[in-house]
Protein backbone atom coordinates (compact mmCIF):
# COMPACT_ATOMS: atom_id res chain seq x y z
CA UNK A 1 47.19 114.53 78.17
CA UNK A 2 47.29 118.03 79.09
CA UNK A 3 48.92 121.07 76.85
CA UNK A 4 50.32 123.95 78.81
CA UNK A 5 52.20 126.60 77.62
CA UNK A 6 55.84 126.41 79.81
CA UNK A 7 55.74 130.43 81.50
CA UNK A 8 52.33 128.38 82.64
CA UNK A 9 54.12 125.39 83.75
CA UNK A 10 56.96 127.44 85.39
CA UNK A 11 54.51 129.73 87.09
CA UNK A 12 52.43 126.71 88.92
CA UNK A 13 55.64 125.28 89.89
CA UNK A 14 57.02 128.66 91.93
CA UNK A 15 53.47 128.40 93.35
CA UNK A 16 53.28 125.58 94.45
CA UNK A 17 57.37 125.49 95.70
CA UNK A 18 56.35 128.52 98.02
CA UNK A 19 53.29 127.17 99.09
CA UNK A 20 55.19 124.08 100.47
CA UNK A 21 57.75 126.26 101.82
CA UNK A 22 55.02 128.17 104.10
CA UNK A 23 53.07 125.49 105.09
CA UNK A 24 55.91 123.06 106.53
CA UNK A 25 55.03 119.79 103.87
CA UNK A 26 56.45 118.84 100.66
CA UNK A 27 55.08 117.97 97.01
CA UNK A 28 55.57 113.97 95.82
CA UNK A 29 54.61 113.89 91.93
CA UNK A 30 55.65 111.97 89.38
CA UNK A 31 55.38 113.03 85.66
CA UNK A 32 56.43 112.91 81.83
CA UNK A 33 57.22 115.85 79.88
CA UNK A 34 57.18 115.75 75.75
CA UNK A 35 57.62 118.56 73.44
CA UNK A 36 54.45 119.13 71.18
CA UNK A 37 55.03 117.89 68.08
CA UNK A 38 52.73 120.74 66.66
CA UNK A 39 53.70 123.47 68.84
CA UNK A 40 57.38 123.29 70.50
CA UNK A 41 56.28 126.03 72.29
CA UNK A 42 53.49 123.70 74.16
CA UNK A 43 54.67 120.91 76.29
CA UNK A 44 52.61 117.49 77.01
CA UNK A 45 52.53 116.48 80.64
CA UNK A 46 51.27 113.49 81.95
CA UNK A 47 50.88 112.69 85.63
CA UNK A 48 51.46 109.37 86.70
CA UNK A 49 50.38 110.08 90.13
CA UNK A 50 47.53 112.95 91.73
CA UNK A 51 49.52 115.87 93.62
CA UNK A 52 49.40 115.35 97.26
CA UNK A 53 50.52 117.21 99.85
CA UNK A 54 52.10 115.69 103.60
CA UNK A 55 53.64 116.90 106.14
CA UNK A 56 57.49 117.11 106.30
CA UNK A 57 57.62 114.87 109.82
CA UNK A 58 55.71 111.99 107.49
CA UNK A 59 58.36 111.83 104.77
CA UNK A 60 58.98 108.12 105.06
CA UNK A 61 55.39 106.70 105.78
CA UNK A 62 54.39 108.82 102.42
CA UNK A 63 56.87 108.46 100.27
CA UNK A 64 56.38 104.31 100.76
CA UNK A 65 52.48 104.85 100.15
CA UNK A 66 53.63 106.76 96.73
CA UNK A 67 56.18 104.30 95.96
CA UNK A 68 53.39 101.19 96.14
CA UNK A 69 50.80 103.46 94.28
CA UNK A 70 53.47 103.13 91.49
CA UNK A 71 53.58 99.48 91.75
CA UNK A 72 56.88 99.42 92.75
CA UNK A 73 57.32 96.49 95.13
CA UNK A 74 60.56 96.81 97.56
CA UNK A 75 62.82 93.99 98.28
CA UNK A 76 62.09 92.85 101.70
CA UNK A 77 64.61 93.52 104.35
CA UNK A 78 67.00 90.69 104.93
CA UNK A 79 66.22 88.41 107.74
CA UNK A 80 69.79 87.95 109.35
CA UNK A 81 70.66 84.51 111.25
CA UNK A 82 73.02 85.05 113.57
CA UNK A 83 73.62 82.03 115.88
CA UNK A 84 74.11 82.51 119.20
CA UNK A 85 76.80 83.80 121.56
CA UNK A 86 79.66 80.32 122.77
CA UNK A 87 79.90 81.56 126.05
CA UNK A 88 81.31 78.61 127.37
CA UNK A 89 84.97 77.20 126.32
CA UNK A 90 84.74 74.63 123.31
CA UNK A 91 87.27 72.13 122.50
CA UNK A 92 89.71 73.21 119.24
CA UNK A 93 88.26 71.72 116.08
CA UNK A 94 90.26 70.37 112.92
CA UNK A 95 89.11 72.57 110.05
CA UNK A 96 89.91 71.72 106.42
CA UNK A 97 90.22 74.88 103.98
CA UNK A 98 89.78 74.18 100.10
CA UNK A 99 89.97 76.23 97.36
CA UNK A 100 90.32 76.31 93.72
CA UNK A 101 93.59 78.96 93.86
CA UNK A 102 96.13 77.61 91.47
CA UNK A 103 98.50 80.56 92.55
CA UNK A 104 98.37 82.18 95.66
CA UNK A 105 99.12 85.60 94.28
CA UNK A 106 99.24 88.89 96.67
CA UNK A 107 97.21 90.82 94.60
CA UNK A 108 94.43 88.54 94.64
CA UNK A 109 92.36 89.55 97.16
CA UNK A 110 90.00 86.22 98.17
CA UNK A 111 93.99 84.11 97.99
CA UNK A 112 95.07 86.48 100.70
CA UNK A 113 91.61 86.37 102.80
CA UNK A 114 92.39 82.09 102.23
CA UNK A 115 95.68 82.88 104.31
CA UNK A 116 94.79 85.35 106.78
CA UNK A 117 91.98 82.59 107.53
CA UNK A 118 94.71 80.10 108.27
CA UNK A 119 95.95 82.62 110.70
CA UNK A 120 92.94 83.68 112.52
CA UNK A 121 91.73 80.05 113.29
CA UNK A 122 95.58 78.96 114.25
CA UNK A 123 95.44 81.60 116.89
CA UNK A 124 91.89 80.69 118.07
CA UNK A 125 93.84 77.40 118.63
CA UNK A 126 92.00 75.00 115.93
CA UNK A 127 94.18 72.82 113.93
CA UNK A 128 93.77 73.67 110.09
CA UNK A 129 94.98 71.57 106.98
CA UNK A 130 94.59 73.84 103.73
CA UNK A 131 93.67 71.56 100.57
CA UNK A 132 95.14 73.55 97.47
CA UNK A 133 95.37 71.99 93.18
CA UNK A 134 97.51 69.50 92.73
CA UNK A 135 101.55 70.15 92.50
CA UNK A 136 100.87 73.89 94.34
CA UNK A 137 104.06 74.31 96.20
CA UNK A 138 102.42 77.23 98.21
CA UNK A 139 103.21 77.77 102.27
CA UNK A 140 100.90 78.65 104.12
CA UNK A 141 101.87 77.86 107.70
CA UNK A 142 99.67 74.60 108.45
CA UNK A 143 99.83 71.32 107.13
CA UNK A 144 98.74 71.57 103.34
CA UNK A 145 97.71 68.52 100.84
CA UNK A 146 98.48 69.50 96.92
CA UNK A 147 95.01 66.93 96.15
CA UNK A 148 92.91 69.23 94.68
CA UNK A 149 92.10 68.21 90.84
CA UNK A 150 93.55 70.08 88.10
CA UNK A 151 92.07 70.24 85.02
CA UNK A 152 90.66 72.60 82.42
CA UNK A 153 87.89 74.31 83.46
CA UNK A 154 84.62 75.74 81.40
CA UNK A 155 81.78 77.71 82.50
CA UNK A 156 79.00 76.22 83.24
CA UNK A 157 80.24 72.44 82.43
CA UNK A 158 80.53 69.57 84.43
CA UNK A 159 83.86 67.38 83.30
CA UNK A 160 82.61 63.75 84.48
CA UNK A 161 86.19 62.37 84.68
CA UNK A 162 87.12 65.52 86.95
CA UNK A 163 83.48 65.20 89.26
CA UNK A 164 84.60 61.01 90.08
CA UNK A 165 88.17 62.46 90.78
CA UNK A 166 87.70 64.82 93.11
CA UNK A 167 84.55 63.03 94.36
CA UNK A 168 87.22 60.29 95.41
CA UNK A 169 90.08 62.91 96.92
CA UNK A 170 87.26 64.21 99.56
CA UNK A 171 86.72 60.54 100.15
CA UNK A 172 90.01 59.35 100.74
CA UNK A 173 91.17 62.77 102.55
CA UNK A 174 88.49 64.19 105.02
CA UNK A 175 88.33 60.78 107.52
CA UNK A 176 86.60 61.27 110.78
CA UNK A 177 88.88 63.66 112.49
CA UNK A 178 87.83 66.26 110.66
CA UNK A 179 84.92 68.88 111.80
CA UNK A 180 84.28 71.09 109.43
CA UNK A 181 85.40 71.73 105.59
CA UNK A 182 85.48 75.51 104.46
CA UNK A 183 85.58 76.21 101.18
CA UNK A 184 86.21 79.75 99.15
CA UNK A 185 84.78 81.24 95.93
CA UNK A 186 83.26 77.87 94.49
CA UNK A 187 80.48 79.91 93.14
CA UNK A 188 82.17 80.84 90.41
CA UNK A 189 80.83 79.16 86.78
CA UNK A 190 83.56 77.29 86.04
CA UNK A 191 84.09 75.72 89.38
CA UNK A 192 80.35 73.41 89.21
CA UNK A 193 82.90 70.33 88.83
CA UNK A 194 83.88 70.69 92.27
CA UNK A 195 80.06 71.59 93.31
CA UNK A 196 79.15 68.41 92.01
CA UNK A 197 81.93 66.33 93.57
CA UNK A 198 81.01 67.92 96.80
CA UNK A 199 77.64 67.16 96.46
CA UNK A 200 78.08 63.23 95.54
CA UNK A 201 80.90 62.66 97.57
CA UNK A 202 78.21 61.68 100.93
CA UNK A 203 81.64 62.45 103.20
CA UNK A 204 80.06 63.58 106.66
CA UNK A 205 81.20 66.32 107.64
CA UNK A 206 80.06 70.05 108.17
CA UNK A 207 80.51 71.98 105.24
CA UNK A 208 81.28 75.92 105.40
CA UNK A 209 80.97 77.25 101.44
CA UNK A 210 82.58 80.96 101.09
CA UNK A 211 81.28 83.32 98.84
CA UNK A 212 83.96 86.12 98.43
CA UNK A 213 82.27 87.29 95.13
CA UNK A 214 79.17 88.55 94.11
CA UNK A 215 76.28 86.35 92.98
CA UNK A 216 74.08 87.91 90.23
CA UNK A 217 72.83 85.03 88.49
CA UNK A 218 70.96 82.00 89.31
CA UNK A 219 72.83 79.25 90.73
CA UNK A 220 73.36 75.52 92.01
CA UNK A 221 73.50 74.75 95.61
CA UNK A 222 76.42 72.15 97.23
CA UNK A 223 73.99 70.05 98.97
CA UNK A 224 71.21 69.74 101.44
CA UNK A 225 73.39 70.39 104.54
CA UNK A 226 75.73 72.93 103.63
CA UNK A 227 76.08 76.45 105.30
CA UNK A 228 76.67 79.03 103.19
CA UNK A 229 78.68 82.41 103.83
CA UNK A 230 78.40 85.69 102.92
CA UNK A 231 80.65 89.03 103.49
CA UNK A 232 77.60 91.38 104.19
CA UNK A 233 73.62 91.13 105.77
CA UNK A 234 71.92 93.48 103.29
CA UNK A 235 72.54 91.20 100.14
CA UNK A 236 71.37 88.05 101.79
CA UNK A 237 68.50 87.37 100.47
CA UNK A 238 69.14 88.30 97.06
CA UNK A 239 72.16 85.85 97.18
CA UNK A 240 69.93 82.80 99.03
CA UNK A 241 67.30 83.13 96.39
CA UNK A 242 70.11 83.29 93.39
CA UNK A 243 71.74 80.01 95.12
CA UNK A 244 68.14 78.28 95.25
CA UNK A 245 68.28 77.98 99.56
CA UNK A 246 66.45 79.57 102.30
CA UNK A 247 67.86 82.32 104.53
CA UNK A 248 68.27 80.39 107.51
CA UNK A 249 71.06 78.30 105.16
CA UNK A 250 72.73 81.80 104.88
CA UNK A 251 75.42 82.59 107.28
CA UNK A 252 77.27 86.09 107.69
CA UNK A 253 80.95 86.81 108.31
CA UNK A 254 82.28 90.16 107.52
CA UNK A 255 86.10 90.24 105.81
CA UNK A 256 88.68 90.74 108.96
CA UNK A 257 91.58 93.41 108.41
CA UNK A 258 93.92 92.44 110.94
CA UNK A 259 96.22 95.70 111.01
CA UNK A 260 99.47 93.98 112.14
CA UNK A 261 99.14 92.22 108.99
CA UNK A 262 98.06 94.84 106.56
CA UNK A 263 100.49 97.34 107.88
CA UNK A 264 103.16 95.09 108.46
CA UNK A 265 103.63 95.86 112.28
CA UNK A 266 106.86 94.80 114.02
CA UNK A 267 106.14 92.03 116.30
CA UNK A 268 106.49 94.56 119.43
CA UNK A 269 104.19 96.64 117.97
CA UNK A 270 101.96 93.93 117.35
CA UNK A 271 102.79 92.75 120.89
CA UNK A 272 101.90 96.27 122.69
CA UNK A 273 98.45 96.76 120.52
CA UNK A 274 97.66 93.14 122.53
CA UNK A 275 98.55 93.67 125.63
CA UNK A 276 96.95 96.94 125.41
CA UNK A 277 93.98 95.93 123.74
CA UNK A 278 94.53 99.24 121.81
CA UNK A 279 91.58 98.51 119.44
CA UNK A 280 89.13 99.28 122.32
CA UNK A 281 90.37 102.17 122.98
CA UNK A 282 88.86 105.33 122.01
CA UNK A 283 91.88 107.73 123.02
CA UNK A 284 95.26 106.47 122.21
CA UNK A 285 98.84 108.04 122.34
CA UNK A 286 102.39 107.25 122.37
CA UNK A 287 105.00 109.51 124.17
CA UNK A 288 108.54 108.60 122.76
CA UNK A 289 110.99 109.50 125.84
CA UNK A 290 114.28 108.64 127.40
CA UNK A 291 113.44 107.90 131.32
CA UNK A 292 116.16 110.39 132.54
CA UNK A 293 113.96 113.57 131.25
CA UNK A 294 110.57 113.05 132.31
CA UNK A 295 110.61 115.85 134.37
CA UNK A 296 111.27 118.38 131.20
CA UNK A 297 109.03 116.43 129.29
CA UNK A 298 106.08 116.87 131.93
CA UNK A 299 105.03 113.53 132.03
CA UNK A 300 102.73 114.21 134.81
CA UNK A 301 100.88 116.72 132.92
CA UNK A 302 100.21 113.77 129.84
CA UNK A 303 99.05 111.78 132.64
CA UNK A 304 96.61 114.46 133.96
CA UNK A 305 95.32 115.07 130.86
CA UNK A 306 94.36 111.00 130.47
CA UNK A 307 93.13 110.39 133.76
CA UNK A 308 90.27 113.34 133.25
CA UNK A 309 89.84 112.35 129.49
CA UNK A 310 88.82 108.29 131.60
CA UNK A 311 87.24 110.21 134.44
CA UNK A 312 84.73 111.37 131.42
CA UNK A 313 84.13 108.17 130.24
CA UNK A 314 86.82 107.36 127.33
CA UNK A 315 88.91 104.19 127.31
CA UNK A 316 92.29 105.21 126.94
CA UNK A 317 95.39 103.88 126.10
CA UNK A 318 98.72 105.78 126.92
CA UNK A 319 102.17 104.13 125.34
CA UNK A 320 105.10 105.71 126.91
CA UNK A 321 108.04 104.45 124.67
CA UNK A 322 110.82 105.08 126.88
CA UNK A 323 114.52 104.71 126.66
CA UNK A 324 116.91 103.71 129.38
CA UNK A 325 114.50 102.15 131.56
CA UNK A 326 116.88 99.72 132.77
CA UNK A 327 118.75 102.99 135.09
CA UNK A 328 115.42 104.62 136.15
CA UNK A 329 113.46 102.25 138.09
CA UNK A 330 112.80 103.57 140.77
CA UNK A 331 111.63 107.25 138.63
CA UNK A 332 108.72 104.79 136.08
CA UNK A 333 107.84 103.58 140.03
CA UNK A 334 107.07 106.99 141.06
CA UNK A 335 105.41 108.24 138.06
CA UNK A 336 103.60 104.77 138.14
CA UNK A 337 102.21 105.48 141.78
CA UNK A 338 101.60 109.31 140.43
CA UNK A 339 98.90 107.63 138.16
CA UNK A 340 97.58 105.32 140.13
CA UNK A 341 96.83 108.17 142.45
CA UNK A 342 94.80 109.34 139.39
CA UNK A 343 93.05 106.37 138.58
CA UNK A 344 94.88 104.58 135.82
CA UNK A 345 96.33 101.59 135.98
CA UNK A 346 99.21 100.37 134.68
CA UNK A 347 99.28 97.82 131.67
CA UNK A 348 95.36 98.93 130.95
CA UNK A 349 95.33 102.57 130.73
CA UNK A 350 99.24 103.32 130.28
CA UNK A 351 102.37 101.60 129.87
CA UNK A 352 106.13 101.84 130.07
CA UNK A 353 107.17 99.64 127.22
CA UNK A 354 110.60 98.92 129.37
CA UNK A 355 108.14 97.44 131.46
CA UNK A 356 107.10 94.76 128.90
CA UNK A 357 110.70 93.36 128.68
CA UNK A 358 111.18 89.64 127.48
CA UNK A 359 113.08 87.00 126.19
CA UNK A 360 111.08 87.62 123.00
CA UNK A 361 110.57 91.32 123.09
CA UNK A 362 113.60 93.52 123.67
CA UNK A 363 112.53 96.61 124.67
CA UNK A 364 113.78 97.13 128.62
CA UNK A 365 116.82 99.71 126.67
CA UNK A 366 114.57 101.15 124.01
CA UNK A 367 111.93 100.46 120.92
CA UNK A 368 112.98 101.39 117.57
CA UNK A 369 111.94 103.93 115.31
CA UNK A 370 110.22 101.50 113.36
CA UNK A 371 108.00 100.66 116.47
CA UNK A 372 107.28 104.39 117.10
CA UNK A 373 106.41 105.39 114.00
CA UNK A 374 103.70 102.48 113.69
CA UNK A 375 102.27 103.36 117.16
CA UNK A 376 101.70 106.95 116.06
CA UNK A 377 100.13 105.89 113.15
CA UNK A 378 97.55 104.13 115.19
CA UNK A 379 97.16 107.06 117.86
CA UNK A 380 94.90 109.78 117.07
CA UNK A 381 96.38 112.66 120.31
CA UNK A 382 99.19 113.80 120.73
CA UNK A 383 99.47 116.05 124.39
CA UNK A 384 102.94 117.42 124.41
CA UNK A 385 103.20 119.66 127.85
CA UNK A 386 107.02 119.91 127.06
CA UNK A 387 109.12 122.94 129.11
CA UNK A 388 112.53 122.07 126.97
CA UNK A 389 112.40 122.43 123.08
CA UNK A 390 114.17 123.19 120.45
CA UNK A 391 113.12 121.68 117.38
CA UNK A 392 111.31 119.08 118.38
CA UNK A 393 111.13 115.78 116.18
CA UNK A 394 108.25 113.62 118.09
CA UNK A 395 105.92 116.80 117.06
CA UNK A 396 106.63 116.30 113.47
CA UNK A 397 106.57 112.44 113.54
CA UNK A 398 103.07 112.87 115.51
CA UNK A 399 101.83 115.37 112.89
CA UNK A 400 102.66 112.60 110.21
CA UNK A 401 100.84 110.04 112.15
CA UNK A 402 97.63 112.45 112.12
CA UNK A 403 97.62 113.08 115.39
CA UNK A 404 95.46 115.74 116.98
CA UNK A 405 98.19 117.90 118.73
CA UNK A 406 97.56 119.42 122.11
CA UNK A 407 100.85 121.77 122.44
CA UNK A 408 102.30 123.61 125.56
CA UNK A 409 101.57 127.29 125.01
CA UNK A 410 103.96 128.69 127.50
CA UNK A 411 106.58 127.20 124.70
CA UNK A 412 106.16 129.19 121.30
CA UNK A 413 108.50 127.72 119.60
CA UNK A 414 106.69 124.88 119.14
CA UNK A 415 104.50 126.79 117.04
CA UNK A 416 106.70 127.21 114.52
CA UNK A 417 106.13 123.90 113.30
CA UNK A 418 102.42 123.96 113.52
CA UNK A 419 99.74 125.96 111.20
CA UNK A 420 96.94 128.40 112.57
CA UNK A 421 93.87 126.21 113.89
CA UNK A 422 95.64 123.02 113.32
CA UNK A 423 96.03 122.56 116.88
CA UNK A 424 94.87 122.64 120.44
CA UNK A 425 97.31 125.05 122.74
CA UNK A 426 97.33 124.66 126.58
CA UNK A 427 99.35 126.10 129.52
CA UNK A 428 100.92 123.78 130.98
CA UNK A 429 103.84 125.61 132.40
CA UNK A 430 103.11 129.55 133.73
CA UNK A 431 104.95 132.07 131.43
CA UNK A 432 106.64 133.22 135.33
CA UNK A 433 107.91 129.97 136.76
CA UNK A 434 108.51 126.72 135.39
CA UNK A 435 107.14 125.25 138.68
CA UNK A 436 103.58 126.78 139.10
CA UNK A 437 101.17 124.41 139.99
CA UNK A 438 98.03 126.66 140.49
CA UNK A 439 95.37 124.70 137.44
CA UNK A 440 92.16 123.25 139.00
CA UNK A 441 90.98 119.64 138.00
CA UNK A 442 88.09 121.91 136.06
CA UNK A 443 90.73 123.28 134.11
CA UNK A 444 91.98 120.37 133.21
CA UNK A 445 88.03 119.05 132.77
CA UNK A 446 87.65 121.99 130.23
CA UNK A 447 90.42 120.88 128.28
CA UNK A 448 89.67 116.91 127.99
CA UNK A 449 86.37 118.01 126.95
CA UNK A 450 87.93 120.66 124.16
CA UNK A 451 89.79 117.06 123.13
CA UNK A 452 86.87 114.79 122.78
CA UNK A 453 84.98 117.19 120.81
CA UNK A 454 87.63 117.13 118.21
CA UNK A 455 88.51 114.01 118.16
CA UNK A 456 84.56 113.20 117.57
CA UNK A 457 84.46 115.48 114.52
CA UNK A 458 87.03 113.67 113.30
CA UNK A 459 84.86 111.12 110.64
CA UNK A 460 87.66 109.39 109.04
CA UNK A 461 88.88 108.30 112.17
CA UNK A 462 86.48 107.02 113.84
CA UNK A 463 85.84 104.73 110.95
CA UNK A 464 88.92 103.94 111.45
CA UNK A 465 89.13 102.73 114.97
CA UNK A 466 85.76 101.27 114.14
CA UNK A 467 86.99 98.88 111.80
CA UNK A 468 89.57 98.14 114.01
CA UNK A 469 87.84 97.21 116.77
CA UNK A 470 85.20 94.65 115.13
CA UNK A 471 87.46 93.45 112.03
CA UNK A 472 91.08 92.57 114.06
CA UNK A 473 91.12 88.97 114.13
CA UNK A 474 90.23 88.80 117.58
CA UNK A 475 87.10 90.26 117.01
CA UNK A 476 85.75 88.99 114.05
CA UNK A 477 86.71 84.86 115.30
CA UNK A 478 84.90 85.90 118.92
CA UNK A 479 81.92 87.14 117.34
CA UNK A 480 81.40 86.37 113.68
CA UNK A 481 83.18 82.97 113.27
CA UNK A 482 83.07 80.82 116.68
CA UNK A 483 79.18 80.91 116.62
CA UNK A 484 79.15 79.69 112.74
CA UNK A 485 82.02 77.02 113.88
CA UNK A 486 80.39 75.46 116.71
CA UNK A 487 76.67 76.06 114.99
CA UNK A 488 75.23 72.22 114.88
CA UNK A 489 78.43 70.59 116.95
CA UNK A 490 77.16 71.54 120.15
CA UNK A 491 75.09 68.19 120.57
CA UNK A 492 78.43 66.18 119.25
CA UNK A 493 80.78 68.06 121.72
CA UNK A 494 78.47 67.27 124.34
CA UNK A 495 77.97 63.51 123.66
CA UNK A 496 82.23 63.45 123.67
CA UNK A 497 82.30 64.79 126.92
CA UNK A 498 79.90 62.64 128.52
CA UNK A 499 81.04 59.64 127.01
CA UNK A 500 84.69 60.71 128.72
């Protein structure tokens, strides 16, 4: 124990501060401090550690060499199993998904996951009955059995009568058809009834467990060859050694967040985001037009702009939402040969959405508001080379949807809507004539480039086109959930088609 007066104390640490500061290194020490119960004047230090001194470029090496001369000991990194890539096509599998849910409520987060799970593996084309407690009247779009037992549940109990019951529902209901049984959230304390019926039931089949809380506490596995899943890699080991199994038990799927569900998309809007695959793209806009003014909306200019912003490596998706289609073929034809000119291609990089007419989708006459106003909330640019303005409402829409606005500076009254530095100007008419066509492709180069660099600074959404693109349902099913599906089947599937 040392006593040191504190202007001492205060002095050594400026010292030492600029002597770090000169020689390019930095100070790791650990100490207490305690006032002096004789002199509060004096403090007590003790030093856990010696003072050492490393260089700034060995900050992590160092600090972990301090860290284990503290006797700290770090939780390993997870060791992730991620089974490997189906690359070729699988036959559909029957799936049976259980839970405990006695009301499917909205604002219960793991009973809407249960349903958007129904969903996902309908459209990956597997056939899926739901097993929910008994006299649920809940629907949920697949075949569901109300065989679940209900009874009253306590922590950490096992109700014998309820165990044989339910032991003798999975029994009776999961016959040989069936490939695989998911369940949800059966960690939970007062669900080890159902563990236990799970465990003694011997039904053989491939069982999927859920866990879409957190495990903090010691726990009791299902059975020797269960799977279990979990929503995230780093907590993986902590929740295998809670649940008593190994890693390589412990499976991964993140949460999906399907937008056309979460937003509520129209169904073309929904449709248009597929066709377009617009969650791959990194540059997406819609252009809300009627067909007969193209030409005053400069079309070609938006389509300029998009075929350099490709030419420099960004996928891009362009949505031209245009009315009265039906009268202007043969105009979308030239425009559509315009781009191809330019390298994009119609139905990847851009669209006319009268061009995606069906039986199903009206939109050969127009798309609604409803439709335009979720597309620009899903865009992030907005290049409006306009020559005809007045007070423009597709500017103020796009500004709602967040879009980064590239605006026509020959036209100044679209600046009236617009704030200083909010936005990107460019001319794309000359101040002289409506008609000049002097820019260079560099110009054009230099202004793509101006684009990208904003919409790279822009954090928030690049997060969110991230979690678009690897949480749709699409995304997570091809690359999260086939591989756990087919994990262990392969041999099975195999056997069925050489016994056909």
């Amino acid at each position: 124990m040392n006593n040191v007066s504190k202007e001492k104390v205060i002095s050594d640490a400026r010292e030492n501060f600029e002597r770090t500061i000169k020689s390019d290194a930095f100070l790791i020490t650990t100490h207490t401090r305690t006032k002096n119960e004789k002199d509060e004047r004096v403090y007590d230090m003790k030093h856990d550690v010696v003072r050492v001194e490393y260089p700034n470029s060995d900050i992590i090496s160092s600090f972990n060499s301090t860290v284990k001369q503290l006797g700290v000991i770090l939780e390993p990194a997870p060791v992730v199993v991620i089974p490997p890539e189906i690359k070729e096509k699988r036959r559909p599998l029957k799936i049976g998904i259980m839970s405990h849910f006695n009301r499917f409520a909205s604002s219960y987060s793991p009973a809407q996951a249960f349903k958007r799970q129904i969903t996902m593996l309908q459209d990956a084309g597997h056939e899926v009955v739901a097993f929910v407690m008994q006299g649920s009247t809940v629907e949920l779009g697949c075949e569901t059995r109300d065989v679940v037992v209900k009874f009253k549940r306590i922590k950490n109990v096992v109700s014998d009568g309820a165990k044989t019951e339910m032991a003798d529902v999975l029994r009776r209901e999961i016959d040989s058809s069936f490939d695989i049984m998911i369940t949800h959230d059966l960690f939970l304390d007062d669900c080890i009834t159902y563990r236990k019926a799970i465990e003694e039931c011997g039904v053989a089949v491939k069982w999927l467990h859920f866990a879409r809380s957190g495990l903090s506490h010691q726990l009791d596995k299902f059975g020797e060859d269960a799977r279990y899943v979990y929503l995230n890699y780093a907590d993986t080991a902590h929740f295998a050694r809670n649940l008593g199994v190994e890693q390589k038990d412990v499976r991964t799927i993140f949460n999906d967040k399907e937008p056309s569900i979460f937003f509520n998309w129209d169904k073309i809007t929904t449709m248009i985001a597929s066709k377009m695959k617009l969650w791959d793209k990194d540059v997406v806009q819609v252009y809300p037009i009627c067909t007969s003014r193209m030409s005053a909306k400069q079309i070609k200019e938006v389509l300029r702009v998009f075929s350099t912003l490709k030419r420099l490596g960004k996928s891009v998706g362009l949505v031209i939402a245009n009315s009265n289609g039906r009268r202007r073929v043969e105009q979308i034809n030239e425009e559509i040969q315009f781009a191809k000119e330019l390298g994009l291609v119609h139905g990847e990089d851009f669209v006319f959405t009268s061009l995606l007419a069906t039986d199903e989708f009206d939109t050969l006459s127009e798309v609604s508001q409803s439709v335009v106003s979720e597309l620009f909330q899903i865009s992030n640019l907005f290049v409006f080379p306009t020559c005809a303005e007045v007070g423009s409402n597709i500017l103020l829409e796009a500004s709602l949807g967040k879009n980064l606005l590239v605006l026509n500076a020959d036209l100044p009254n679209l600046f009236d809507f617009t704030k200083d530095g909010n936005t990107l100007s460019f001319p794309f008419t000359s101040g002289k004539s409506l008609h000049y066509h002097g820019k260079t492709q560099e110009v054009y180069e230099k202004l793509a480039k101006e684009i990208i660099g904003q919409l790279n600074s822009n954090k928030a959404d690049k997060q969110f086109r991230h979690v678009w693109r690897n949480h749709n349902f699409k995304s997570i099913y091809k690359n999260m959930y086939e591989p756990v599906l087919y994990e262990g089947l392969v041999d099975t599937i195999i056997k069925e088609k050489d016994e056909k």
